[in-house]
PDB file of N, CA and C in Angstrom:
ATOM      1  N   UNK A   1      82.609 122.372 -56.714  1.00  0.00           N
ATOM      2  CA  UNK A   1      81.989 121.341 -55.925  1.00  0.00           C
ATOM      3  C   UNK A   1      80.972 120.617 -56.797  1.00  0.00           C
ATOM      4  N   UNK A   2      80.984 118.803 -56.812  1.00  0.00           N
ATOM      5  CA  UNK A   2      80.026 118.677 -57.745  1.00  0.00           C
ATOM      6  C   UNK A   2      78.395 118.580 -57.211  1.00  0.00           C
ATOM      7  N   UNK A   3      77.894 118.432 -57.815  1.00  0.00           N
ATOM      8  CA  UNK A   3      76.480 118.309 -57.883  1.00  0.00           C
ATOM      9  C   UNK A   3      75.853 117.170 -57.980  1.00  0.00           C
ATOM     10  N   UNK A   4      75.109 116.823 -57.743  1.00  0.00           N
ATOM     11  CA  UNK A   4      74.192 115.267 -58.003  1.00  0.00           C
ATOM     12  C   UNK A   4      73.145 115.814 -58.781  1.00  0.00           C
ATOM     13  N   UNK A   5      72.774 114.336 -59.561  1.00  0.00           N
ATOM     14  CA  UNK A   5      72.287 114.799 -60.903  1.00  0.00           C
ATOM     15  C   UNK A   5      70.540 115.474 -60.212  1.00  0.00           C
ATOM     16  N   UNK A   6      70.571 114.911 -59.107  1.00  0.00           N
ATOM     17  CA  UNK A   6      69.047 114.822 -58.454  1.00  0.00           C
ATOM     18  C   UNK A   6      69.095 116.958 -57.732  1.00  0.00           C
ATOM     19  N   UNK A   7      70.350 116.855 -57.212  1.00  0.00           N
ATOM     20  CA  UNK A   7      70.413 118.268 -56.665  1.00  0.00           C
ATOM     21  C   UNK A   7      69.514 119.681 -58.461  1.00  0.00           C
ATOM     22  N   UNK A   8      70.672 119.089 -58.780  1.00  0.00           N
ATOM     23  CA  UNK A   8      70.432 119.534 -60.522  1.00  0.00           C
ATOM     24  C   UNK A   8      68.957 119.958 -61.093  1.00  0.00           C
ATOM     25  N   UNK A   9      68.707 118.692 -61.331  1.00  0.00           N
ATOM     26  CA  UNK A   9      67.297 118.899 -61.478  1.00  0.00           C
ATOM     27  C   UNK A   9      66.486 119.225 -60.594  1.00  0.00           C
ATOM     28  N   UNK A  10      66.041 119.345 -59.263  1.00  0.00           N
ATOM     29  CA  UNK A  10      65.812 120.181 -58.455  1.00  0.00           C
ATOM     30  C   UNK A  10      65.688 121.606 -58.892  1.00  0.00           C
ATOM     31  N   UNK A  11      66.908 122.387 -58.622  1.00  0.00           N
ATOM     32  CA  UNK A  11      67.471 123.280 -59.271  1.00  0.00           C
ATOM     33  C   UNK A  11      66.517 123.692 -60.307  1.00  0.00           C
ATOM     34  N   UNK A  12      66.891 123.005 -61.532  1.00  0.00           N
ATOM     35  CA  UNK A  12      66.244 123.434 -62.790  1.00  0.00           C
ATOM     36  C   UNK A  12      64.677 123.422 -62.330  1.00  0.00           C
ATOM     37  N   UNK A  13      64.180 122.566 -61.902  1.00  0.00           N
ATOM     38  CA  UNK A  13      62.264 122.785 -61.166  1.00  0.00           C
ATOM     39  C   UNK A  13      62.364 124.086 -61.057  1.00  0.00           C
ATOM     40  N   UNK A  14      63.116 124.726 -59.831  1.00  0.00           N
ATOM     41  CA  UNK A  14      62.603 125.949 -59.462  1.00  0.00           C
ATOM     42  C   UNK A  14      62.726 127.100 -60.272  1.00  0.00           C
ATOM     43  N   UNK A  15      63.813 126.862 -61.422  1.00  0.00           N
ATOM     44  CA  UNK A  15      63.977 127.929 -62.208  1.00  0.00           C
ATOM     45  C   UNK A  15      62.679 128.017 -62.913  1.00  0.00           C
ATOM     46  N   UNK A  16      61.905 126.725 -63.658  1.00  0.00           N
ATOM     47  CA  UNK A  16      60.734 126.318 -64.723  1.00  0.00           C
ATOM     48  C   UNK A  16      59.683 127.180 -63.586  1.00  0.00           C
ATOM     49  N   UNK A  17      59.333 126.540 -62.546  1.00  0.00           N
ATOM     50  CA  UNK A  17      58.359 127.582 -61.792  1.00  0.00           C
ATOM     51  C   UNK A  17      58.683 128.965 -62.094  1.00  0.00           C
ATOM     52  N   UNK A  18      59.488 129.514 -61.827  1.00  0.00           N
ATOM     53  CA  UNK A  18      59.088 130.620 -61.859  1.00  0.00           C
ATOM     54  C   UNK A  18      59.406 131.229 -62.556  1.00  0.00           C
ATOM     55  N   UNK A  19      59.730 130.777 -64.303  1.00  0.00           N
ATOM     56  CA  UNK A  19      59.515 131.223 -64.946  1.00  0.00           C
ATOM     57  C   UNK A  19      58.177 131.109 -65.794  1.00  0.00           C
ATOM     58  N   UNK A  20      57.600 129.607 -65.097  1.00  0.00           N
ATOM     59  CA  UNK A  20      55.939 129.523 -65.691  1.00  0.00           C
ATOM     60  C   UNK A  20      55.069 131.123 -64.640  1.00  0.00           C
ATOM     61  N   UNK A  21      55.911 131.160 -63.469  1.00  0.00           N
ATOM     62  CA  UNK A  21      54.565 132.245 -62.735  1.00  0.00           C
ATOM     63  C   UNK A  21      54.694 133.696 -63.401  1.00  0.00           C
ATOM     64  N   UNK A  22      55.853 134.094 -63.556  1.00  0.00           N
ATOM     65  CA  UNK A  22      56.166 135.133 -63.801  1.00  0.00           C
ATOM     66  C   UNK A  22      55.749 135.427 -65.484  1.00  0.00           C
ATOM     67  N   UNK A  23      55.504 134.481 -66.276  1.00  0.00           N
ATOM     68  CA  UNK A  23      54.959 134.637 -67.412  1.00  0.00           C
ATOM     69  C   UNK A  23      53.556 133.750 -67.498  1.00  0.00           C
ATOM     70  N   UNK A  24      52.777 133.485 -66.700  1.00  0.00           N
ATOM     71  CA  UNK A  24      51.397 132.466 -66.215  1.00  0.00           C
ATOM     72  C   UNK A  24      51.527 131.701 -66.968  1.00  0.00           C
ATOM     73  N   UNK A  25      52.196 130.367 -67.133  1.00  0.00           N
ATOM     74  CA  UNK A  25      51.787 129.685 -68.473  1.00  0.00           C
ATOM     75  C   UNK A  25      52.524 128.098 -67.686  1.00  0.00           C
ATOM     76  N   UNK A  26      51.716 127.101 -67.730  1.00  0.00           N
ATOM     77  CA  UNK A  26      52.353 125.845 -67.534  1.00  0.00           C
ATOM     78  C   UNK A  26      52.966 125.245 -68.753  1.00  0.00           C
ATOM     79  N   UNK A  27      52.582 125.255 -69.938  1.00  0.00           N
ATOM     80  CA  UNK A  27      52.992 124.536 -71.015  1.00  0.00           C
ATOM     81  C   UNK A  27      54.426 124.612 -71.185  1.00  0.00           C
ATOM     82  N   UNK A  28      55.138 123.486 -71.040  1.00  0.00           N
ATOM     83  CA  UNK A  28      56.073 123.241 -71.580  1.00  0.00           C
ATOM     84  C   UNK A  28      57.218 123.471 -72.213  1.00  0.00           C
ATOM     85  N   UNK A  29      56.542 123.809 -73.331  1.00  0.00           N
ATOM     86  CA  UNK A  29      56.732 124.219 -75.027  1.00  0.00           C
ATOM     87  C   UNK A  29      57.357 125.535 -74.603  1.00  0.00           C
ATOM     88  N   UNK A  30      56.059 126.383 -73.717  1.00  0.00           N
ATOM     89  CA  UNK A  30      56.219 127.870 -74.164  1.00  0.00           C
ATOM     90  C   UNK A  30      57.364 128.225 -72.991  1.00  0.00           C
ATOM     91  N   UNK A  31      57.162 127.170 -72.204  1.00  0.00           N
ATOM     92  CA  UNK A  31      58.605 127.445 -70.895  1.00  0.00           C
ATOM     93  C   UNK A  31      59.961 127.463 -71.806  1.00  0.00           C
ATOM     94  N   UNK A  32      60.283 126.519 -72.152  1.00  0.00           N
ATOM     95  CA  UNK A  32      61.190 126.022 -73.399  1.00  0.00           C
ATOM     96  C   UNK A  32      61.468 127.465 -73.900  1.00  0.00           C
ATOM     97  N   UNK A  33      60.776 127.685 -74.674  1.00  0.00           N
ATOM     98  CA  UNK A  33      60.918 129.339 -75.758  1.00  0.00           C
ATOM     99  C   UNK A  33      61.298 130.445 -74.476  1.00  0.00           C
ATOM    100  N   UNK A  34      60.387 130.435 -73.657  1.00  0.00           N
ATOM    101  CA  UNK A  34      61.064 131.698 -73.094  1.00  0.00           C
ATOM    102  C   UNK A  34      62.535 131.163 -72.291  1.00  0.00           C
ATOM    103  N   UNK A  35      62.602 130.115 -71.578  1.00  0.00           N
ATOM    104  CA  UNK A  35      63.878 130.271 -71.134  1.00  0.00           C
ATOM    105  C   UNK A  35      64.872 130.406 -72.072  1.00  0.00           C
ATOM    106  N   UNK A  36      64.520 129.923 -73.383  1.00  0.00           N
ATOM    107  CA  UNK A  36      65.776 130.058 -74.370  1.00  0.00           C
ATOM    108  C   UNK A  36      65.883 131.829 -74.902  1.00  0.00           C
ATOM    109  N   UNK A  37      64.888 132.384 -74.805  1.00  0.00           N
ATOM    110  CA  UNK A  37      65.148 133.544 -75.150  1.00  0.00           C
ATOM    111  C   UNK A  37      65.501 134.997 -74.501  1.00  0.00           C
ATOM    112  N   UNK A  38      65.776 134.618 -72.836  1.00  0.00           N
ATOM    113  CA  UNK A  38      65.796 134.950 -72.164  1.00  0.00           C
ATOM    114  C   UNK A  38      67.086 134.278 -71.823  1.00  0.00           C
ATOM    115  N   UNK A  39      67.583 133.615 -72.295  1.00  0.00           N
ATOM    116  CA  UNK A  39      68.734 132.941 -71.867  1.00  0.00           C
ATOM    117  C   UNK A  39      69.269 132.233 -70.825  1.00  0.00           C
ATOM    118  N   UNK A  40      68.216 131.373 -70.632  1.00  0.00           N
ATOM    119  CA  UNK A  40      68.332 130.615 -68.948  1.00  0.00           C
ATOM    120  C   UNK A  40      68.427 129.206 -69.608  1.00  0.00           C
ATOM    121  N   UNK A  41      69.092 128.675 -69.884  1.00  0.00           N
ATOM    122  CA  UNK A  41      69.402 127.107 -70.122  1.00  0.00           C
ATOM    123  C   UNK A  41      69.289 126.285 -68.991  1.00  0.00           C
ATOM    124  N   UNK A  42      69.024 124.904 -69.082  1.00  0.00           N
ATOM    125  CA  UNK A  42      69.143 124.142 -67.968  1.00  0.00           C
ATOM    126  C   UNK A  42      70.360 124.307 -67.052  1.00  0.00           C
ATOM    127  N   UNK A  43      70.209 124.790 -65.885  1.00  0.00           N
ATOM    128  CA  UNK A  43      70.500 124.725 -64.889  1.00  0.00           C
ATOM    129  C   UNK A  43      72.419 123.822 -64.947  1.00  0.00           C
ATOM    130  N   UNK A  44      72.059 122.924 -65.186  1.00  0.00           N
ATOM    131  CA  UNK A  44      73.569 121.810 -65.381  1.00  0.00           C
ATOM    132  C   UNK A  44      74.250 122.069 -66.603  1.00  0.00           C
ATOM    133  N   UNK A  45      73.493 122.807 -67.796  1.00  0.00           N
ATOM    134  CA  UNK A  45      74.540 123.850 -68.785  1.00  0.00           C
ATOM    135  C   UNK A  45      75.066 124.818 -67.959  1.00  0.00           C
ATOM    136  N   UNK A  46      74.139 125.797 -67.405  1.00  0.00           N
ATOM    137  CA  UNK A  46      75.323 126.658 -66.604  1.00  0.00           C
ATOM    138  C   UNK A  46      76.267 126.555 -65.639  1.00  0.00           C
ATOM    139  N   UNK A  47      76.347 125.096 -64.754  1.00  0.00           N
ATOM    140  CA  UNK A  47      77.324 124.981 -63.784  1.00  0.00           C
ATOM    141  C   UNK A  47      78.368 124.148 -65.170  1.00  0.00           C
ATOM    142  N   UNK A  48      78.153 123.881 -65.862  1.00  0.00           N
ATOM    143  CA  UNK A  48      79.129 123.443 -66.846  1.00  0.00           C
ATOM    144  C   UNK A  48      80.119 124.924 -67.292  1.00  0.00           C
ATOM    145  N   UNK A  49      79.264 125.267 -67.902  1.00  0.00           N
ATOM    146  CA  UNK A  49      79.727 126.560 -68.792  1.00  0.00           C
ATOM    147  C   UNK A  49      80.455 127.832 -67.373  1.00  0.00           C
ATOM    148  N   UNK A  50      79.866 127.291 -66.184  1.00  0.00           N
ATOM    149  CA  UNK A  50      80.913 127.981 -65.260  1.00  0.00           C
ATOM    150  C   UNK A  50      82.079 127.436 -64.908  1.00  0.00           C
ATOM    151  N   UNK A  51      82.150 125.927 -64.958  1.00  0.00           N
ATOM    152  CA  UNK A  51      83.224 125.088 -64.524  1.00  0.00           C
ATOM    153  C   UNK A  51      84.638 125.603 -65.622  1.00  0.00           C
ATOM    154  N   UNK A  52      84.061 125.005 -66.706  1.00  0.00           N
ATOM    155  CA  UNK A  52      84.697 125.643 -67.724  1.00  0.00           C
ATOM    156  C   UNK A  52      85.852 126.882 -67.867  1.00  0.00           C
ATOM    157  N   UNK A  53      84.616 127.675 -67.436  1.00  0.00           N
ATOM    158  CA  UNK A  53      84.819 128.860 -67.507  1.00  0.00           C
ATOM    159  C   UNK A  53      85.893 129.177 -66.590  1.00  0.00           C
ATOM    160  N   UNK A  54      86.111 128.948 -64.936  1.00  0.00           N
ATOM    161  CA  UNK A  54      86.980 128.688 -63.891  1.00  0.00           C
ATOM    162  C   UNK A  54      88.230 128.086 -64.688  1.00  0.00           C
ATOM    163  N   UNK A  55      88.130 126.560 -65.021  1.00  0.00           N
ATOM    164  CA  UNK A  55      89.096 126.009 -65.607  1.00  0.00           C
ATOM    165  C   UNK A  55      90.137 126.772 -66.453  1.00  0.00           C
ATOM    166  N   UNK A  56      89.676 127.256 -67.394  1.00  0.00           N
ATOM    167  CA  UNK A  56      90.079 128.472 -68.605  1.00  0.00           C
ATOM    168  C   UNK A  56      91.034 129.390 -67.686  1.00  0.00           C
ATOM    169  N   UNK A  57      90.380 130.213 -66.876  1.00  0.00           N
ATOM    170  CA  UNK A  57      90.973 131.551 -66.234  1.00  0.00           C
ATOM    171  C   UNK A  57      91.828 130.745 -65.427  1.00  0.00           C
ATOM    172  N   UNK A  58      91.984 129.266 -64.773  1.00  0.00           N
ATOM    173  CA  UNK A  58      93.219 129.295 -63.292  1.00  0.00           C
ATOM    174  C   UNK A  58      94.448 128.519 -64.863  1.00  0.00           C
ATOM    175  N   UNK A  59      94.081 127.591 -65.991  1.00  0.00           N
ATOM    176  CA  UNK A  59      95.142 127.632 -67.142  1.00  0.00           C
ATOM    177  C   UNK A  59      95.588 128.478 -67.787  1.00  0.00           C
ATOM    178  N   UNK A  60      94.807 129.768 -67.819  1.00  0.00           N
ATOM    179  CA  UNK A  60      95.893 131.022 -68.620  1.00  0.00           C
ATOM    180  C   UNK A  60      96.341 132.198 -67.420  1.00  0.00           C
ATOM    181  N   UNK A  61      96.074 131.820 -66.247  1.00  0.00           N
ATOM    182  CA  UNK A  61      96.507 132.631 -65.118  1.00  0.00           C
ATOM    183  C   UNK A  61      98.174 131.791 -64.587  1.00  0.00           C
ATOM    184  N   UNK A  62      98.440 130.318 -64.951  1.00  0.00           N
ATOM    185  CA  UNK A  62      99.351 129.402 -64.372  1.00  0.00           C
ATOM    186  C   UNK A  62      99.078 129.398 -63.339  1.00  0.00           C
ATOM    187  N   UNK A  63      98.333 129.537 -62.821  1.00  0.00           N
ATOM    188  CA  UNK A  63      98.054 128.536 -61.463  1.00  0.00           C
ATOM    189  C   UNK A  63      97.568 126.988 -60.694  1.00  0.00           C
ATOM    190  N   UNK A  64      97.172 126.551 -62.140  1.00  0.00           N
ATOM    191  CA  UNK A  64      96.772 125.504 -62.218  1.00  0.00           C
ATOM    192  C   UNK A  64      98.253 124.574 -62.540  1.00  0.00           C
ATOM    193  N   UNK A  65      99.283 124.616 -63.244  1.00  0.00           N
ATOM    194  CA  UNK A  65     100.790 125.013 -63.271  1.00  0.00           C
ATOM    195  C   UNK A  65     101.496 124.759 -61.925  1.00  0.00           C
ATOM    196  N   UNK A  66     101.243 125.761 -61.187  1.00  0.00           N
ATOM    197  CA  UNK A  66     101.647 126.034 -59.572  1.00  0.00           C
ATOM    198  C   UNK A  66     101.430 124.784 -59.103  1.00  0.00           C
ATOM    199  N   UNK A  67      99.898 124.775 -58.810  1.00  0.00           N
ATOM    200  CA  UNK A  67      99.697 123.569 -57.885  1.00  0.00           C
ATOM    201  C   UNK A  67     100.134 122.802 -58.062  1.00  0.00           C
ATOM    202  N   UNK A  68      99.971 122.008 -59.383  1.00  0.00           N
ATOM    203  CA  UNK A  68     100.885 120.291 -59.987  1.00  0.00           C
ATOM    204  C   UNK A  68     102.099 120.715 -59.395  1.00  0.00           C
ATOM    205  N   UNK A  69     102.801 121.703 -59.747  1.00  0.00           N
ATOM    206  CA  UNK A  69     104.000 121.511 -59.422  1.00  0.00           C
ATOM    207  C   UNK A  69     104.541 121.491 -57.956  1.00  0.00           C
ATOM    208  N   UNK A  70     103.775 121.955 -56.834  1.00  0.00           N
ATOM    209  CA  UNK A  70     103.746 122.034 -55.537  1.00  0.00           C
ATOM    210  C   UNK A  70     103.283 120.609 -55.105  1.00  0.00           C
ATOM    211  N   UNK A  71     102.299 119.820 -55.889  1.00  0.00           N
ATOM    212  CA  UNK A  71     102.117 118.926 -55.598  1.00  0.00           C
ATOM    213  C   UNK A  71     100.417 118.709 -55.251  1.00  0.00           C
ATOM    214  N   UNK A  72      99.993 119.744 -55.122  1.00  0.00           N
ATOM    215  CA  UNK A  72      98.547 120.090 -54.649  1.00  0.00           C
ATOM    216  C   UNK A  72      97.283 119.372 -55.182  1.00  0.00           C
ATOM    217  N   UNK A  73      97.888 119.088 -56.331  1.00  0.00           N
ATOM    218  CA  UNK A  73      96.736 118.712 -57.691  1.00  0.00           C
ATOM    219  C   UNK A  73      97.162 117.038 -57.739  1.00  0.00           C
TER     220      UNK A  73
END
């Protein structure tokens, strides 16, 4: 299901909160470093990297195959 770019960023706000509370720190910078090291990317990388990811598994499952050919797609 897609997303609007506004839903998105939303989204990503609440992740930055609380990763500023949970480590006390407003700056920026240091939000930046920990989400990267902690591995939380913006929010719209991971519905990417899940889309993807879906895509991948229904093309090597043939089901994606199926449908075109049923007509579905």
């Amino acid at each position: 299901m897609p997303l609007s770019d506004r839903l998105v960023q939303s989204l990503d706000r609440c992740v930055r909160q609380v990763v500023a509370k949970i480590f006390a720190t407003q700056d920026n910078n240091c939000i930046k470093e920990i989400r990267s090291f902690c591995d939380l990317p913006d929010i719209g990388v991971l519905i990417e990297r899940r889309r993807v990811k879906f895509v991948d598994k229904m093309l090597t499952n043939g089901v994606y195959v199926f449908l075109v050919g049923v007509g579905w797609c």
